[in-house]
Protein backbone atom coordinates (compact mmCIF):
# COMPACT_ATOMS: atom_id res chain seq x y z
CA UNK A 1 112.64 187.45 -20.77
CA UNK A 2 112.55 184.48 -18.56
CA UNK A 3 109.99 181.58 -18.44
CA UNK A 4 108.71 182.95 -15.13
CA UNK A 5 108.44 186.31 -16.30
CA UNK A 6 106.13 185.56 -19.44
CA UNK A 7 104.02 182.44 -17.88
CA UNK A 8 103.40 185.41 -15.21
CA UNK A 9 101.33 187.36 -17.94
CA UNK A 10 99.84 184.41 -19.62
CA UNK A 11 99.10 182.25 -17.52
CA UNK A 12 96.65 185.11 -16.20
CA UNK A 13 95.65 186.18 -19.16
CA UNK A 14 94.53 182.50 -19.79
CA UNK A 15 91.69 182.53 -16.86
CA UNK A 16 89.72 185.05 -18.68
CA UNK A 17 88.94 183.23 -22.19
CA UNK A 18 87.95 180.05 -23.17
CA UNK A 19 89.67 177.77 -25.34
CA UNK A 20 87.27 177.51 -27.68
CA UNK A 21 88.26 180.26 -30.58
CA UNK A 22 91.14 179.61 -32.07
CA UNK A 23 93.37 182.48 -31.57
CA UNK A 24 92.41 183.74 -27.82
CA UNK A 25 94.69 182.35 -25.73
CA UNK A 26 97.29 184.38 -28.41
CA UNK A 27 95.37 187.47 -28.18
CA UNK A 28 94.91 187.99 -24.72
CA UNK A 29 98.45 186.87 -23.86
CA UNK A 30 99.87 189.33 -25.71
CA UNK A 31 97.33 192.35 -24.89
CA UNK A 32 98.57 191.29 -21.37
CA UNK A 33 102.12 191.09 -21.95
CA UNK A 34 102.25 194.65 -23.75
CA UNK A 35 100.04 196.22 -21.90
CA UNK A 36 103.65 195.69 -19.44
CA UNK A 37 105.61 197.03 -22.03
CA UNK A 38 106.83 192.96 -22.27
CA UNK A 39 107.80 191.42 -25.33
CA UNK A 40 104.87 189.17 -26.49
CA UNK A 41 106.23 186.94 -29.40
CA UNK A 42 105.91 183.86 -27.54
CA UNK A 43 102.31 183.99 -27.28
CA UNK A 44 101.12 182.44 -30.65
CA UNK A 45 103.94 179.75 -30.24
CA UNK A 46 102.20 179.21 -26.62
CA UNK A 47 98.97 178.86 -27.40
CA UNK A 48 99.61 176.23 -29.97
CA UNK A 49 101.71 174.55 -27.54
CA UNK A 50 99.11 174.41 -25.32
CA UNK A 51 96.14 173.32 -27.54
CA UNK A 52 98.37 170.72 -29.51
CA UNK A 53 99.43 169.27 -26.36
CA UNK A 54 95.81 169.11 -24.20
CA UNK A 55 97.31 171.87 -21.42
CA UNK A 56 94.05 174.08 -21.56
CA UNK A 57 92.71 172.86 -18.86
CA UNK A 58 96.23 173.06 -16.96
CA UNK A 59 96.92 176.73 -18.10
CA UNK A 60 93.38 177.62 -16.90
CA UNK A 61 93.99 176.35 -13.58
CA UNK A 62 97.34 177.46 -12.91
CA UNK A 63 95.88 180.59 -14.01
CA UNK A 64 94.17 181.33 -10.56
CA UNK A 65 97.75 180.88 -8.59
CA UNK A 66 98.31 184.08 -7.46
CA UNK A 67 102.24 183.83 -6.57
CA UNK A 68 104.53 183.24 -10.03
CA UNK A 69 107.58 181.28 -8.90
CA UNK A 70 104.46 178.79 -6.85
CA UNK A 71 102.73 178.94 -10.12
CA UNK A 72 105.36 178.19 -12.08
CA UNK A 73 106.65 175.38 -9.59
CA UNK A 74 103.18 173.65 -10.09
CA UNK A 75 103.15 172.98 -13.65
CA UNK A 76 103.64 169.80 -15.31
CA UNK A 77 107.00 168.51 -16.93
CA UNK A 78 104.69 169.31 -20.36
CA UNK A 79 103.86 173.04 -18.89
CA UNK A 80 107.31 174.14 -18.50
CA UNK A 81 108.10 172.04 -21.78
CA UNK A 82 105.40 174.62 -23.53
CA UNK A 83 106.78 177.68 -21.83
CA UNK A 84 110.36 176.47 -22.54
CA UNK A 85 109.96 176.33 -26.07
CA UNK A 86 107.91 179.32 -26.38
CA UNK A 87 110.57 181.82 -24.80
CA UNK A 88 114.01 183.42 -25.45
């Protein structure tokens, strides 16, 4: 799966929760990604990504780009360091 392919799914699936539970961002990641028939193993390693490194607020917002390579082109250097760890 590439980067583009999974932040496509989760990214989205980020606008619809909030941060605050523990465990959400995980969740509805991978409800999104297998509801695709995608592989979803990323999505724990994601979220904590994410929440260790203050991109919430980032994920939410690139969340509401509709197209995936301009959403993917918009994230910070720390974004695509998240994504690149969390996928094969």
């Amino acid at each position: 799966m590439t980067i583009k392919a999974f932040f496509v799914g989760t990214a989205a699936a980020f606008t619809a929760f909030s941060a605050a539970s523990a465990g959400d961002m995980a969740d509805a990641c991978t409800a999104a990604l297998e509801a695709d028939g995608r592989d979803a193993s990323g999505c724990m390693c994601l979220e904590n990504e994410v929440v260790a490194n203050d991109l919430v607020d980032e994920f939410l917002e690139l969340g509401n780009i509709a197209d995936p390579d301009e959403r993917y082109a918009s994230a910070s250097d720390g974004a695509k360091a998240a994504m690149d760890k969390c996928t094969r």
